[in-house]
PDB file of N, CA and C in Angstrom:
ATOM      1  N   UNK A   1       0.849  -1.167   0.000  1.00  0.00           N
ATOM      2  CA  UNK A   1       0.000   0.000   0.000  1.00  0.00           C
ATOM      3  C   UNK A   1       0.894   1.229   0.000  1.00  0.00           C
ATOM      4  N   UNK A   2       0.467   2.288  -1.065  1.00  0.00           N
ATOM      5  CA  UNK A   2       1.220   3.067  -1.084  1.00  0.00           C
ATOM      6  C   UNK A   2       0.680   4.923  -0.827  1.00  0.00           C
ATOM      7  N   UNK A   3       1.361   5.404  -0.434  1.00  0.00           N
ATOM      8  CA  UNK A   3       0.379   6.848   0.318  1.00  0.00           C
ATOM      9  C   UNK A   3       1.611   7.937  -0.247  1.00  0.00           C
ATOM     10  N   UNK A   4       0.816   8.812  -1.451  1.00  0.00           N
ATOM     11  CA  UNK A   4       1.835   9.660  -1.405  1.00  0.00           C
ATOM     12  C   UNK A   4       1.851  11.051  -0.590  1.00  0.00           C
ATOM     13  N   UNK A   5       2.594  11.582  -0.388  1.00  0.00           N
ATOM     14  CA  UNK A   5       3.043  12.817   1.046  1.00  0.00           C
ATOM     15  C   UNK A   5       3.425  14.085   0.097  1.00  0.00           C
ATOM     16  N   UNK A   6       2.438  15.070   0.201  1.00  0.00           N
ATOM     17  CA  UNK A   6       2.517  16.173  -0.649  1.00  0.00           C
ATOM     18  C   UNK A   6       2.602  17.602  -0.210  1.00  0.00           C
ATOM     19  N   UNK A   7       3.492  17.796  -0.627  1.00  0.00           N
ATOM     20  CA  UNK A   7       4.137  19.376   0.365  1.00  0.00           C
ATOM     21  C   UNK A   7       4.206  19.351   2.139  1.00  0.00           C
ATOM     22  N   UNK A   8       4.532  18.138   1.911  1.00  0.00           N
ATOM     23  CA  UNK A   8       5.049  17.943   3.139  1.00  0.00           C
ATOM     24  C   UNK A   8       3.934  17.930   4.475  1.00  0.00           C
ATOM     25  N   UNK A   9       2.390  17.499   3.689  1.00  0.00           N
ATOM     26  CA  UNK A   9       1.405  17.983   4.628  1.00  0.00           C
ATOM     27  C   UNK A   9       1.373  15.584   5.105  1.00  0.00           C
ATOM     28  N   UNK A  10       1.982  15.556   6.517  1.00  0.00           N
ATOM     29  CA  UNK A  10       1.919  14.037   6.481  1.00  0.00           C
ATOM     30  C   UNK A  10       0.941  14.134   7.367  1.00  0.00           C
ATOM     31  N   UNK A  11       0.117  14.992   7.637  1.00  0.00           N
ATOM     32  CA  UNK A  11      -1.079  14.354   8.632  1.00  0.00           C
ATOM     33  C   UNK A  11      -2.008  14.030   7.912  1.00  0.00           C
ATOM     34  N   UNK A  12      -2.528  14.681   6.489  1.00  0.00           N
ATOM     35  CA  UNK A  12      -3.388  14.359   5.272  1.00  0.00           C
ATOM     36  C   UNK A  12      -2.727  12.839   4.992  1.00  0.00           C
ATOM     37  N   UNK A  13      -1.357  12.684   4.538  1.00  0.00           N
ATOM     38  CA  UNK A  13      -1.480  11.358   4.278  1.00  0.00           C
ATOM     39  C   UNK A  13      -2.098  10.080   5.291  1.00  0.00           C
ATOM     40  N   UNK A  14      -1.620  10.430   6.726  1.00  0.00           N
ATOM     41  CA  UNK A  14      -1.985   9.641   7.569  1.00  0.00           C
ATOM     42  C   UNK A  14      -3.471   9.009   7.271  1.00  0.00           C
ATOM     43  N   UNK A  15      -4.340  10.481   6.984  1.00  0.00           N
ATOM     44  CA  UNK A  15      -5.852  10.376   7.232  1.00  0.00           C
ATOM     45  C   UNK A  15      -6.179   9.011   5.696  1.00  0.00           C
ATOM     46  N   UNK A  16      -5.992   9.645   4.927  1.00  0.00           N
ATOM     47  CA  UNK A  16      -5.870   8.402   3.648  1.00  0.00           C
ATOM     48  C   UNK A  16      -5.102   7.419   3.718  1.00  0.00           C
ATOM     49  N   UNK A  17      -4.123   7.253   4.325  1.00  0.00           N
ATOM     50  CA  UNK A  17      -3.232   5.637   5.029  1.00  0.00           C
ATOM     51  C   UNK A  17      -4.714   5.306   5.392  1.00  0.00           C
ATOM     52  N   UNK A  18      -5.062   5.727   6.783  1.00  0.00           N
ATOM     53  CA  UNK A  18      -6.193   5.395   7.295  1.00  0.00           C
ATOM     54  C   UNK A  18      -7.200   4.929   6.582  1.00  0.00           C
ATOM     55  N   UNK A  19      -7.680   5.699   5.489  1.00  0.00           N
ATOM     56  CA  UNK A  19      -8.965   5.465   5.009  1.00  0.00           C
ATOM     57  C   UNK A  19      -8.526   3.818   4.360  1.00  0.00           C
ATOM     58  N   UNK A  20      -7.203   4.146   3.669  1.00  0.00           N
ATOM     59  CA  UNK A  20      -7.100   2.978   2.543  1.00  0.00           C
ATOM     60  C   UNK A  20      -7.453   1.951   3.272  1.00  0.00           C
ATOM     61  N   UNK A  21      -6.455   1.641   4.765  1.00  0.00           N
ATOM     62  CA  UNK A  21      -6.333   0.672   5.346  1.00  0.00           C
ATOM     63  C   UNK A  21      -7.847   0.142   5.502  1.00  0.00           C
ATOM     64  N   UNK A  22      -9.140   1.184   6.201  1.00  0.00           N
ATOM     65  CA  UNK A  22      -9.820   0.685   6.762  1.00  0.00           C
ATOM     66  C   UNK A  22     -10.669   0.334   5.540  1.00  0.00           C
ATOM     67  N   UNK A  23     -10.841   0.732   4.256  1.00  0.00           N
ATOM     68  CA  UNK A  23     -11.555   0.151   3.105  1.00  0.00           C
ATOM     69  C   UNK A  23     -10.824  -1.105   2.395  1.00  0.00           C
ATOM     70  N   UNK A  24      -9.639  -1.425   3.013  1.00  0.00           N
ATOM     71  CA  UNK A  24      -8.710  -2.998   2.920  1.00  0.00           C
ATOM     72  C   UNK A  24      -9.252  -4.160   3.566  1.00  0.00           C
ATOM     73  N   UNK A  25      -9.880  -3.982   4.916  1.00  0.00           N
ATOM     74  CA  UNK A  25     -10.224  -4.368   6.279  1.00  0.00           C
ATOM     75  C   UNK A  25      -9.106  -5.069   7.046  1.00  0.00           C
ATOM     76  N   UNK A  26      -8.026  -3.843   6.934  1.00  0.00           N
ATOM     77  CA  UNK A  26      -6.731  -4.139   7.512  1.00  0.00           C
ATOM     78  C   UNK A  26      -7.087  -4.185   9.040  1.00  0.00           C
ATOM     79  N   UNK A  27      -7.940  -3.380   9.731  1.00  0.00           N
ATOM     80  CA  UNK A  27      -8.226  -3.194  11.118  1.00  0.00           C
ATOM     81  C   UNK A  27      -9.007  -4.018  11.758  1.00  0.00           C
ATOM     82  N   UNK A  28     -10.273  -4.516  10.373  1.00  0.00           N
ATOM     83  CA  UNK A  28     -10.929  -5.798  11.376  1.00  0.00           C
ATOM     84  C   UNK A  28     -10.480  -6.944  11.372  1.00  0.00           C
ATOM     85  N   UNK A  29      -9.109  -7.373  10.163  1.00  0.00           N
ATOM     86  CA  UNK A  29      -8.044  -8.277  10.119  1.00  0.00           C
ATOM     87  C   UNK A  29      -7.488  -8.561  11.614  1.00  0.00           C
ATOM     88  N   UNK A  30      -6.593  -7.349  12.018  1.00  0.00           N
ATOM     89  CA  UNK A  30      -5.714  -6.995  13.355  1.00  0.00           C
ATOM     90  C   UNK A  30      -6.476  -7.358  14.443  1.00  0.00           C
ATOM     91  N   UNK A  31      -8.131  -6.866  14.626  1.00  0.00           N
ATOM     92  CA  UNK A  31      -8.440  -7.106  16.156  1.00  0.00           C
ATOM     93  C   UNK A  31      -9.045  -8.597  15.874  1.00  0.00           C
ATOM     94  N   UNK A  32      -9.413  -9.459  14.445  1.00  0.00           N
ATOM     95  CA  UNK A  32      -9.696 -10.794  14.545  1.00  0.00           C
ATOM     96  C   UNK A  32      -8.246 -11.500  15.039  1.00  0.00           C
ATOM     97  N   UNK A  33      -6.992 -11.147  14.769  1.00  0.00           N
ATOM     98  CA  UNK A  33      -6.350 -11.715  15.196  1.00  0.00           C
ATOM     99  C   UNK A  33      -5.377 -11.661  16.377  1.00  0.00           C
ATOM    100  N   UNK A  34      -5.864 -10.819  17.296  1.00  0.00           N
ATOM    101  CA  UNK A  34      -5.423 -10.512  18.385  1.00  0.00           C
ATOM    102  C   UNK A  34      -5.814 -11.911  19.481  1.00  0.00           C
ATOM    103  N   UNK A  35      -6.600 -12.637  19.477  1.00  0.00           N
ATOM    104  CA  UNK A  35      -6.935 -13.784  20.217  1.00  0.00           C
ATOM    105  C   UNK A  35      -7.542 -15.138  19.277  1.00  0.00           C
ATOM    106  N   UNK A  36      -7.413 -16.021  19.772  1.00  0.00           N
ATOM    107  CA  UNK A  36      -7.600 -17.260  18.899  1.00  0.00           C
ATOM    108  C   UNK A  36      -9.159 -17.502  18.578  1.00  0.00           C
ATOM    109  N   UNK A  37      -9.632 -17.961  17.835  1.00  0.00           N
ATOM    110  CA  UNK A  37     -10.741 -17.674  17.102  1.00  0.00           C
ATOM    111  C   UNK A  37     -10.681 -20.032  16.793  1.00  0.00           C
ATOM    112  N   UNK A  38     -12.004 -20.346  17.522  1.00  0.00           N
ATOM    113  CA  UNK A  38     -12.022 -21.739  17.501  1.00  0.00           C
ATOM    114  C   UNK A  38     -12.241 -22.096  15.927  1.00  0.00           C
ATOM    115  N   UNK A  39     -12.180 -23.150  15.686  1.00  0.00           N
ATOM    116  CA  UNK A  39     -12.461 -23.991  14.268  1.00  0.00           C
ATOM    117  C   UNK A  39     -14.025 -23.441  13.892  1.00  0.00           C
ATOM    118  N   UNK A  40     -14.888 -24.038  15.313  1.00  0.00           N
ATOM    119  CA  UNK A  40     -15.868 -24.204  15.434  1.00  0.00           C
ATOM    120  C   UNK A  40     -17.003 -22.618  15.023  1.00  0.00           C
ATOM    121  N   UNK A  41     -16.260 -21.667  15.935  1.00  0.00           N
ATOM    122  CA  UNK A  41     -16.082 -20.420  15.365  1.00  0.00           C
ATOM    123  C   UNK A  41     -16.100 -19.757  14.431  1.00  0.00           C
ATOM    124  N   UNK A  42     -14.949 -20.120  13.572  1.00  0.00           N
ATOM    125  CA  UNK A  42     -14.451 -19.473  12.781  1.00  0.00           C
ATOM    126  C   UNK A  42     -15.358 -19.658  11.361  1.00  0.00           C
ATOM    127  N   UNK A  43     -16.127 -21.304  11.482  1.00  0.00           N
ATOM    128  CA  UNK A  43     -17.029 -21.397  10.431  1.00  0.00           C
ATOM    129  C   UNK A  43     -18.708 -20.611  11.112  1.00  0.00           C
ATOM    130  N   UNK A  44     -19.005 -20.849  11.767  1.00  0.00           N
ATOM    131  CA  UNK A  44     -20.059 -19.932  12.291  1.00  0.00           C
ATOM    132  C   UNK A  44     -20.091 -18.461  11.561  1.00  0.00           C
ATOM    133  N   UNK A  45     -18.905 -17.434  12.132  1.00  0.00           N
ATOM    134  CA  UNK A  45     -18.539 -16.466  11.553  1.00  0.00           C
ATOM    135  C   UNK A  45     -18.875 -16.325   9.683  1.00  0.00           C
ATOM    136  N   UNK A  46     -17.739 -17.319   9.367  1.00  0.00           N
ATOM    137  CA  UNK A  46     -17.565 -17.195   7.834  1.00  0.00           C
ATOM    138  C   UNK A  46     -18.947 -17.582   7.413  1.00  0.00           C
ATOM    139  N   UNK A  47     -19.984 -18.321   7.797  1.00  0.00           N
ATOM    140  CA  UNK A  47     -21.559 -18.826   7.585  1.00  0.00           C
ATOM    141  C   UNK A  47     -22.197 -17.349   7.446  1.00  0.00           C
ATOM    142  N   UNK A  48     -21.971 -16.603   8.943  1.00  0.00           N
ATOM    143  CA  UNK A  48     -23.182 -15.624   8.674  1.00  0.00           C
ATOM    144  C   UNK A  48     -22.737 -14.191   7.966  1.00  0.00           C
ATOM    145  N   UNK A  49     -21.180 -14.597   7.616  1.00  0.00           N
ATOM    146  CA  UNK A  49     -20.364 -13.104   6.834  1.00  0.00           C
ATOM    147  C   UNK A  49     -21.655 -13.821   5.240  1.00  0.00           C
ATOM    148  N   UNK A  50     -21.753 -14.781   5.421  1.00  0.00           N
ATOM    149  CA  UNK A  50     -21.523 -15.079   3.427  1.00  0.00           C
ATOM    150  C   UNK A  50     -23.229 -15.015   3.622  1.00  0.00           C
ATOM    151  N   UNK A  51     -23.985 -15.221   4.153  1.00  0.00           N
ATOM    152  CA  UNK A  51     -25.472 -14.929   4.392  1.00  0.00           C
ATOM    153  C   UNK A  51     -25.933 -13.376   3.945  1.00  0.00           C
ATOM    154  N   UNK A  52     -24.369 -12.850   5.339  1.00  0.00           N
ATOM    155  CA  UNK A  52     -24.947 -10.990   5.078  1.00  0.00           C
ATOM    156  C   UNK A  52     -24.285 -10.651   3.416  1.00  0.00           C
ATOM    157  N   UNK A  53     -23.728 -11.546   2.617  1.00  0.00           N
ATOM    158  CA  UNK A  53     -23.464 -11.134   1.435  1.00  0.00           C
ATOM    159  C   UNK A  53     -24.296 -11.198   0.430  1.00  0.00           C
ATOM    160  N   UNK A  54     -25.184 -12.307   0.811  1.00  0.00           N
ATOM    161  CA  UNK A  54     -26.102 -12.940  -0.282  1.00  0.00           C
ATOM    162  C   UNK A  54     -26.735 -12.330  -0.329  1.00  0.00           C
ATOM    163  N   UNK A  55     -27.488 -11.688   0.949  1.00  0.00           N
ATOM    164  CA  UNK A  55     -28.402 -10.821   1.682  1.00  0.00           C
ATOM    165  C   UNK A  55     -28.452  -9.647   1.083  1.00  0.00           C
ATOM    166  N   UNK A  56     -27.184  -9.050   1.055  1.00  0.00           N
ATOM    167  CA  UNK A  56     -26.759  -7.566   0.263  1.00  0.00           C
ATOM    168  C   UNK A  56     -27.170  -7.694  -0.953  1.00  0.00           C
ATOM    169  N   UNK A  57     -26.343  -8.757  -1.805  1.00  0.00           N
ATOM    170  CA  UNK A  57     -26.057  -8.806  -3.662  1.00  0.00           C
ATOM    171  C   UNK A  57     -27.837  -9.026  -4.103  1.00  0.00           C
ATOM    172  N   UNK A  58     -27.946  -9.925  -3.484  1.00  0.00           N
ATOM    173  CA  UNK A  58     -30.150  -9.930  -3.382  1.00  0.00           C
ATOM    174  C   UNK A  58     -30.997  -8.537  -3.269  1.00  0.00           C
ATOM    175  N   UNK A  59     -30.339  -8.186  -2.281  1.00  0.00           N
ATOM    176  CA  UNK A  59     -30.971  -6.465  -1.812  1.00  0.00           C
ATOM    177  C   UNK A  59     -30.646  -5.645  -2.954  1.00  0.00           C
ATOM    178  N   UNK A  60     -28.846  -5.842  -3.456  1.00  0.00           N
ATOM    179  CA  UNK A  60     -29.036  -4.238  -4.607  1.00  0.00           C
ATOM    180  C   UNK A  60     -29.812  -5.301  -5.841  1.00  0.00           C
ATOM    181  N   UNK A  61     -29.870  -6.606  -6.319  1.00  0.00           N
ATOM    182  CA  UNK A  61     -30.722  -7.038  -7.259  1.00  0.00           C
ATOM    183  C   UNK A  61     -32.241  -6.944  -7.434  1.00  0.00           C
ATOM    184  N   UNK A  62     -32.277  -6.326  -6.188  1.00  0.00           N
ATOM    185  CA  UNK A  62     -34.209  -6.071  -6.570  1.00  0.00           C
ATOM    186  C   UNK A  62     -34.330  -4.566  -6.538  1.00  0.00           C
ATOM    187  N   UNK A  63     -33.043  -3.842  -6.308  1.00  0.00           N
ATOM    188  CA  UNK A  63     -32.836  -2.610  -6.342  1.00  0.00           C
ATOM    189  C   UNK A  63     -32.618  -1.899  -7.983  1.00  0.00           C
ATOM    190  N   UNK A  64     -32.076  -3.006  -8.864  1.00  0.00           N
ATOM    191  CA  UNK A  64     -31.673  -2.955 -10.206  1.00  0.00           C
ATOM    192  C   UNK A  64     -32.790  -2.963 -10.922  1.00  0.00           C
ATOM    193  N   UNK A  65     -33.479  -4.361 -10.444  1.00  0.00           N
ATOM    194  CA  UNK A  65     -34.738  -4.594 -11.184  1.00  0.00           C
ATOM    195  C   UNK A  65     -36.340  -3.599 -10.582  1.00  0.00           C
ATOM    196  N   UNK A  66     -35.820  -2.513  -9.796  1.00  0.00           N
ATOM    197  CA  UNK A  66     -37.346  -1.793  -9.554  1.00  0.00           C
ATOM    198  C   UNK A  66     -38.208  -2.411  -8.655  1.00  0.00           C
ATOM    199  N   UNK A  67     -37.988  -3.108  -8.218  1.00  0.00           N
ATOM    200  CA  UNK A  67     -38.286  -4.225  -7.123  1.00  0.00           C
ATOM    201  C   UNK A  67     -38.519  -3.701  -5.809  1.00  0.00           C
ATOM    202  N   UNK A  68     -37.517  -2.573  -5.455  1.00  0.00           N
ATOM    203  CA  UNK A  68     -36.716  -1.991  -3.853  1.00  0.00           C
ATOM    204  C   UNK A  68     -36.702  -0.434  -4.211  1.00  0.00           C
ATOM    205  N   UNK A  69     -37.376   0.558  -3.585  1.00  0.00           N
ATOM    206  CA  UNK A  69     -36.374   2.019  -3.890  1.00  0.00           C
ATOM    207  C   UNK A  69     -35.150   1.926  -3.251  1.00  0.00           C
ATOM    208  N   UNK A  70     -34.432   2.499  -4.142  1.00  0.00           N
ATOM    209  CA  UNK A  70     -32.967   2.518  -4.276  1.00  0.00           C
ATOM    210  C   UNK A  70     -32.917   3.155  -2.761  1.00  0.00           C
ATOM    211  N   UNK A  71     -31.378   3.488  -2.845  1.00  0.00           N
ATOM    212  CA  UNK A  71     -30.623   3.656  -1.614  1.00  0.00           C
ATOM    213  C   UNK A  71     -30.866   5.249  -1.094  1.00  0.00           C
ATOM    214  N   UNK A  72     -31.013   6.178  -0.434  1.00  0.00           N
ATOM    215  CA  UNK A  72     -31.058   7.190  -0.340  1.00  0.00           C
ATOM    216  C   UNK A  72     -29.836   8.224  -0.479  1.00  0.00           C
ATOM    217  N   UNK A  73     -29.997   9.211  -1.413  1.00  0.00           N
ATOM    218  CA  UNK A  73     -29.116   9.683  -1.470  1.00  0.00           C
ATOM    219  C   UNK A  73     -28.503  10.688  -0.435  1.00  0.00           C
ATOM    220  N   UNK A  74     -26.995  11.527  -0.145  1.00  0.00           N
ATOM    221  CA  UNK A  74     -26.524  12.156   0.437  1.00  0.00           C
ATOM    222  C   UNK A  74     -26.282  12.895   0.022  1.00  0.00           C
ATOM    223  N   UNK A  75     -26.837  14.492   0.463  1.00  0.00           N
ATOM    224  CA  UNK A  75     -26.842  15.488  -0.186  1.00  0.00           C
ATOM    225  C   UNK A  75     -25.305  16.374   0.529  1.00  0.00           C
ATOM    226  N   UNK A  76     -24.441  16.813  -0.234  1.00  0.00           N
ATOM    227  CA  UNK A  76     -23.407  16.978   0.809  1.00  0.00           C
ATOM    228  C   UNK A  76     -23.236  18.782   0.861  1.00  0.00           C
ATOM    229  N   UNK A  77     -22.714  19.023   1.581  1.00  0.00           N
ATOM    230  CA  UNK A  77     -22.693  20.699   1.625  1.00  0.00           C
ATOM    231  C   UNK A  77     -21.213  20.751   1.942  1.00  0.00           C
ATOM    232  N   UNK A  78     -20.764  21.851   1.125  1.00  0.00           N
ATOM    233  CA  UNK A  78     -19.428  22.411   0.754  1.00  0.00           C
ATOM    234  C   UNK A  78     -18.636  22.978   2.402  1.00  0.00           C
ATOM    235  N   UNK A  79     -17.749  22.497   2.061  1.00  0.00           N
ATOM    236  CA  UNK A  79     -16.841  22.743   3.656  1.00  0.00           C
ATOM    237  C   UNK A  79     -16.187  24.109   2.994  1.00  0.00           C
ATOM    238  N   UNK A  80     -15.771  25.016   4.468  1.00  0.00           N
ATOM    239  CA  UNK A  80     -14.944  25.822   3.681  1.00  0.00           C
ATOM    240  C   UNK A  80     -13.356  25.484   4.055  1.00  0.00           C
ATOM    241  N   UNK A  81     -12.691  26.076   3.468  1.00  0.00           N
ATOM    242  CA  UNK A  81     -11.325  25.399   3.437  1.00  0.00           C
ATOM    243  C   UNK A  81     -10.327  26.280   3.157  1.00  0.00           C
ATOM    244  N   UNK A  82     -10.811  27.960   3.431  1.00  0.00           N
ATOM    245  CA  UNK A  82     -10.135  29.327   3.487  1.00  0.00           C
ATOM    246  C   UNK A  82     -10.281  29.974   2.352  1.00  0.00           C
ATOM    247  N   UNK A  83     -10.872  29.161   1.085  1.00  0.00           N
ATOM    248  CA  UNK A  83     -11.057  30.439  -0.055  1.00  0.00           C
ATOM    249  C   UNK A  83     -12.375  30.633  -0.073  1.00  0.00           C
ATOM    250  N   UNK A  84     -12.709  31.069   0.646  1.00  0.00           N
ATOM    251  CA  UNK A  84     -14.379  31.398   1.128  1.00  0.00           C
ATOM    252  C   UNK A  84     -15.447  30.030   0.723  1.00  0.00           C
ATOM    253  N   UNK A  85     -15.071  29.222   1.117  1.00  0.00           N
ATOM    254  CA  UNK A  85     -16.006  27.788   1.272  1.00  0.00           C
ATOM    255  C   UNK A  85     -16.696  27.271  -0.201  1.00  0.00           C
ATOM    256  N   UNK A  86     -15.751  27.253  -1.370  1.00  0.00           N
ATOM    257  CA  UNK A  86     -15.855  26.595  -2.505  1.00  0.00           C
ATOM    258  C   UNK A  86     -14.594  25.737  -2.331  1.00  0.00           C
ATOM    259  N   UNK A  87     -15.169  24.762  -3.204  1.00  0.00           N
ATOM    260  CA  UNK A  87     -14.301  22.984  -3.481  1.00  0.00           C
ATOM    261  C   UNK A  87     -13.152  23.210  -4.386  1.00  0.00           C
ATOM    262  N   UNK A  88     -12.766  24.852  -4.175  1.00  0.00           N
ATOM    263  CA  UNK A  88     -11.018  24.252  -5.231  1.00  0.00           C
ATOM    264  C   UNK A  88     -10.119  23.482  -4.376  1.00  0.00           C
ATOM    265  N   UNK A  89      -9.613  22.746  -4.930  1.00  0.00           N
ATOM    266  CA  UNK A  89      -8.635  21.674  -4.124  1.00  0.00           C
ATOM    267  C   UNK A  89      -8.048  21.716  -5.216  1.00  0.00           C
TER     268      UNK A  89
END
């Protein structure tokens, strides 16, 4: 994973290290493996991860087909960021 560091601002990179990591699931990796996790467990787990998947890919498929109203959207409002609160970046 790679994070590039631009004008020297490394707390911005940190925040995107961060993001990358946690859209990797580098963090729920780390605290699953902080203690031992049984056989018995571990398929339980992987059972109801692949349920909540089916569950999902089913949910946006009746969402495709008109079936479901879609997802709600997020309307976002402009931060300011010192040039009087427009999005030049």
């Amino acid at each position: 994973m790679q994070v590039l560091v631009r004008d020297n601002n490394v707390e911005q990179a940190l925040r995107v290290l961060k993001k990358k990591m946690q859209r990797e699931g580098l963090f729920r990796e780390m605290k699953a493996r902080q203690a031992f996790e049984k056989p018995s467990e571990r398929r339980v787990r992987e059972k109801a991860e692949a349920v909540s998947r089916a569950r999902k890919a089913a949910r946006k498929q009746a969402q495709r087909e008109g079936l479901l109203p879609g997802p709600k959207k997020k309307e976002r409002t402009p931060r300011p960021n010192g040039n009087g609160g427009d999005f030049n970046r």
